[in-house]
Protein backbone atom coordinates (compact mmCIF):
# COMPACT_ATOMS: atom_id res chain seq x y z
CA UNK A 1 0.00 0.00 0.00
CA UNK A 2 1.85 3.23 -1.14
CA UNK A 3 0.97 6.27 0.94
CA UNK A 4 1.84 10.03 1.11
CA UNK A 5 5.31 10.39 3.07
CA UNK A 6 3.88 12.16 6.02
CA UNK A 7 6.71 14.85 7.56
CA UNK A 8 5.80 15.54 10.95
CA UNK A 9 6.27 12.19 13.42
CA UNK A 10 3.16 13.59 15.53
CA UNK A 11 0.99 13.30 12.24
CA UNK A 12 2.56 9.77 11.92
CA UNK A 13 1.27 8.50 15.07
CA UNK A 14 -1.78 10.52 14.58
CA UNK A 15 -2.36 8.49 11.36
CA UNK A 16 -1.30 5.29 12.96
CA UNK A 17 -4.03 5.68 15.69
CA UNK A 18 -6.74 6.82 12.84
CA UNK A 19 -5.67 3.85 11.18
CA UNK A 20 -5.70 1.61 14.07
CA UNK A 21 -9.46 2.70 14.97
CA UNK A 22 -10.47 2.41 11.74
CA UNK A 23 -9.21 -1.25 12.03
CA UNK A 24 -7.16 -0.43 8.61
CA UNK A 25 -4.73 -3.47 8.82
CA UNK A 26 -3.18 -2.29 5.27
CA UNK A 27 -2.78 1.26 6.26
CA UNK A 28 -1.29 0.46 9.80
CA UNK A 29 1.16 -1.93 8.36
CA UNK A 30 2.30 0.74 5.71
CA UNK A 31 3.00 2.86 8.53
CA UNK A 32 5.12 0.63 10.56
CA UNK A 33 8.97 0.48 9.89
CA UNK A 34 9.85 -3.18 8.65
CA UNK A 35 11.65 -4.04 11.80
CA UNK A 36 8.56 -2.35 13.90
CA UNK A 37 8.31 -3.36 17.63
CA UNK A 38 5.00 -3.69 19.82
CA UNK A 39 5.34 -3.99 23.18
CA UNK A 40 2.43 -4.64 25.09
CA UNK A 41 1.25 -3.36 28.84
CA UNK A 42 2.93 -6.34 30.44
CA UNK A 43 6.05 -6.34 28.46
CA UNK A 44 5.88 -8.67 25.68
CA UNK A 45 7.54 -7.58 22.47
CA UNK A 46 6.54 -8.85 18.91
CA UNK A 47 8.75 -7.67 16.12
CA UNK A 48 8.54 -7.30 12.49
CA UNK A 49 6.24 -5.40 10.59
CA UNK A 50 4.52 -9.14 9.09
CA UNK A 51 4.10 -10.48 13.00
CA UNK A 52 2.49 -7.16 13.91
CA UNK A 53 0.05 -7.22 10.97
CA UNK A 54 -0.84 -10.58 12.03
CA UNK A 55 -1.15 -9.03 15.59
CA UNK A 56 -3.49 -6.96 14.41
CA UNK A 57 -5.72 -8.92 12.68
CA UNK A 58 -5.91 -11.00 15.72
CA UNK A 59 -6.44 -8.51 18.32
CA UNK A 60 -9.13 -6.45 16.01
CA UNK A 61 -11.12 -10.01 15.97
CA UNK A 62 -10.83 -10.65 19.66
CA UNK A 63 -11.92 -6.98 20.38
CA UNK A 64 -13.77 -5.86 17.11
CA UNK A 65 -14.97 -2.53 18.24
CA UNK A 66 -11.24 -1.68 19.60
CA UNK A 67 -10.86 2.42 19.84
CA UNK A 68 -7.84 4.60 21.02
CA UNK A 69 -8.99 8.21 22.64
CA UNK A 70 -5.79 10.40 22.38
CA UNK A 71 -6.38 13.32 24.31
CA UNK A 72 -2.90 14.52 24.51
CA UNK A 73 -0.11 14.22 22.51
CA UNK A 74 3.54 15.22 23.29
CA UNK A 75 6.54 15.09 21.26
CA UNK A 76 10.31 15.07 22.09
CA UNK A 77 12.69 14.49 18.81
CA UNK A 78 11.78 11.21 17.07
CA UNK A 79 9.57 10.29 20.42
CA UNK A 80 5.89 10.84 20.75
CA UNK A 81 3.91 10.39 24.01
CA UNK A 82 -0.21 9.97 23.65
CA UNK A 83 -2.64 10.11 26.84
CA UNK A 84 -5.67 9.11 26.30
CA UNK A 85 -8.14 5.54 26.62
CA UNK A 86 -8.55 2.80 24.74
CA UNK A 87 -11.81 0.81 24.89
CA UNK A 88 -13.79 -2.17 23.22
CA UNK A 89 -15.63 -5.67 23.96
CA UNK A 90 -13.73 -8.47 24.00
CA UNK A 91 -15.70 -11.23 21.78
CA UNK A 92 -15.77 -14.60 23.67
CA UNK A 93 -17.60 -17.20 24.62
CA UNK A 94 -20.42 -14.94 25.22
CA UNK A 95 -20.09 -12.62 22.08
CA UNK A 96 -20.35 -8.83 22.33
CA UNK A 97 -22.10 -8.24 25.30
CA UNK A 98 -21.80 -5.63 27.58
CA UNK A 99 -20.35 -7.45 30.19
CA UNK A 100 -17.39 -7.86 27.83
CA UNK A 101 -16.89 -4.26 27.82
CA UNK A 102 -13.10 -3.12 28.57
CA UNK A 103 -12.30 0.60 28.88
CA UNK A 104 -9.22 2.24 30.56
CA UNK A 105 -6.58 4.96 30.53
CA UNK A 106 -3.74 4.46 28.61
CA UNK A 107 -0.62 6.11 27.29
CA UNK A 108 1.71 5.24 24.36
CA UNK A 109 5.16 5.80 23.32
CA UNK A 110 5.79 5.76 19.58
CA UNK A 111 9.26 5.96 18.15
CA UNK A 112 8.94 7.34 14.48
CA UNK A 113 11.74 7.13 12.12
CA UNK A 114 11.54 8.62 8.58
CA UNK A 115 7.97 8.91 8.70
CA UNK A 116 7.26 5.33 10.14
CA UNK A 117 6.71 3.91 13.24
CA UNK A 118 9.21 1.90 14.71
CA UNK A 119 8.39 1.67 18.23
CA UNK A 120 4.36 1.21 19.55
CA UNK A 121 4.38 1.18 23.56
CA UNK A 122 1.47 0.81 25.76
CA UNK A 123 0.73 1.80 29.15
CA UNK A 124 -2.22 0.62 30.74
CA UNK A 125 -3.76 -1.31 33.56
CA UNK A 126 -4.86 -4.22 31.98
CA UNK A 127 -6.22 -6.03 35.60
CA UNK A 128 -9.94 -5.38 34.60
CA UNK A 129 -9.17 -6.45 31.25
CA UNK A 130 -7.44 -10.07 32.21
CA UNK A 131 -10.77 -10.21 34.35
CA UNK A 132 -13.20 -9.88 31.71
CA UNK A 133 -11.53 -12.16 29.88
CA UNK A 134 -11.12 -14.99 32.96
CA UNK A 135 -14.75 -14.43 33.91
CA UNK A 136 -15.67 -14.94 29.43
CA UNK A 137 -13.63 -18.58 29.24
CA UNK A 138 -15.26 -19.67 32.18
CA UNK A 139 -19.00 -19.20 30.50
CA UNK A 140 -20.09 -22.61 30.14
């Protein structure tokens, strides 16, 4: 997917997010560097730009209605902080029910290098999340 070189890295992560909640799995991965890294709330890392695609995929089908909030952006150099929320349902067992329903704060660190993103941080409580998720598998 060829897109527009986009100069400023704040735009970049603002088009990554846009992407992201538009669950654009072509337009995120032609935003992410080839040797992009995720690292998740607890840790993990998954490299590559193909892992993260299939990340992606995976994690839009688990929570299909997935959104980012940035409320605040701040940028240092090549590093971008957001602050914000993320929110969606996570589709178990049970299917999209409201008692699926995971919303929190959250901040990210992206790491843009010539107008892609190399480095996608989050930051978030994810206790309620793991919860929801327990209390799903264990619907009978």
């Amino acid at each position: 997917m060829e897109r527009e070189m986009i100069s400023n890295d704040t735009e970049v992560v603002k088009a990554f997010i846009s992407a992201i909640n538009r669950h654009d799995i072509p337009g995120l991965s032609a935003l992410m560097s080839a040797n992009h890294s995720f690292v998740d709330s607890s840790g993990r890392i998954l490299s590559g730009r193909e892992n993260m695609t299939a990340g992606w995929r995976e994690y839009f089908r688990m929570f299909p209605d997935y959104q980012i909030q940035a409320e605040r952006f701040l940028a240092d150099g090549a590093y971008v902080a957001v602050f914000g929320s993320a929110s969606g349902t996570y589709n178990g067992k049970r299917g999209l029910i409201a008692e699926n329903r995971v919303a929190m704060p959250a901040a990210w660190k992206a790491v843009v290098e010539k107008g892609e993103v190399l480095l996608w941080q989050v930051y978030a409580d994810w206790t309620e999340g793991w919860k929801t998720i327990e209390k799903d598998n264990e619907a009978g």
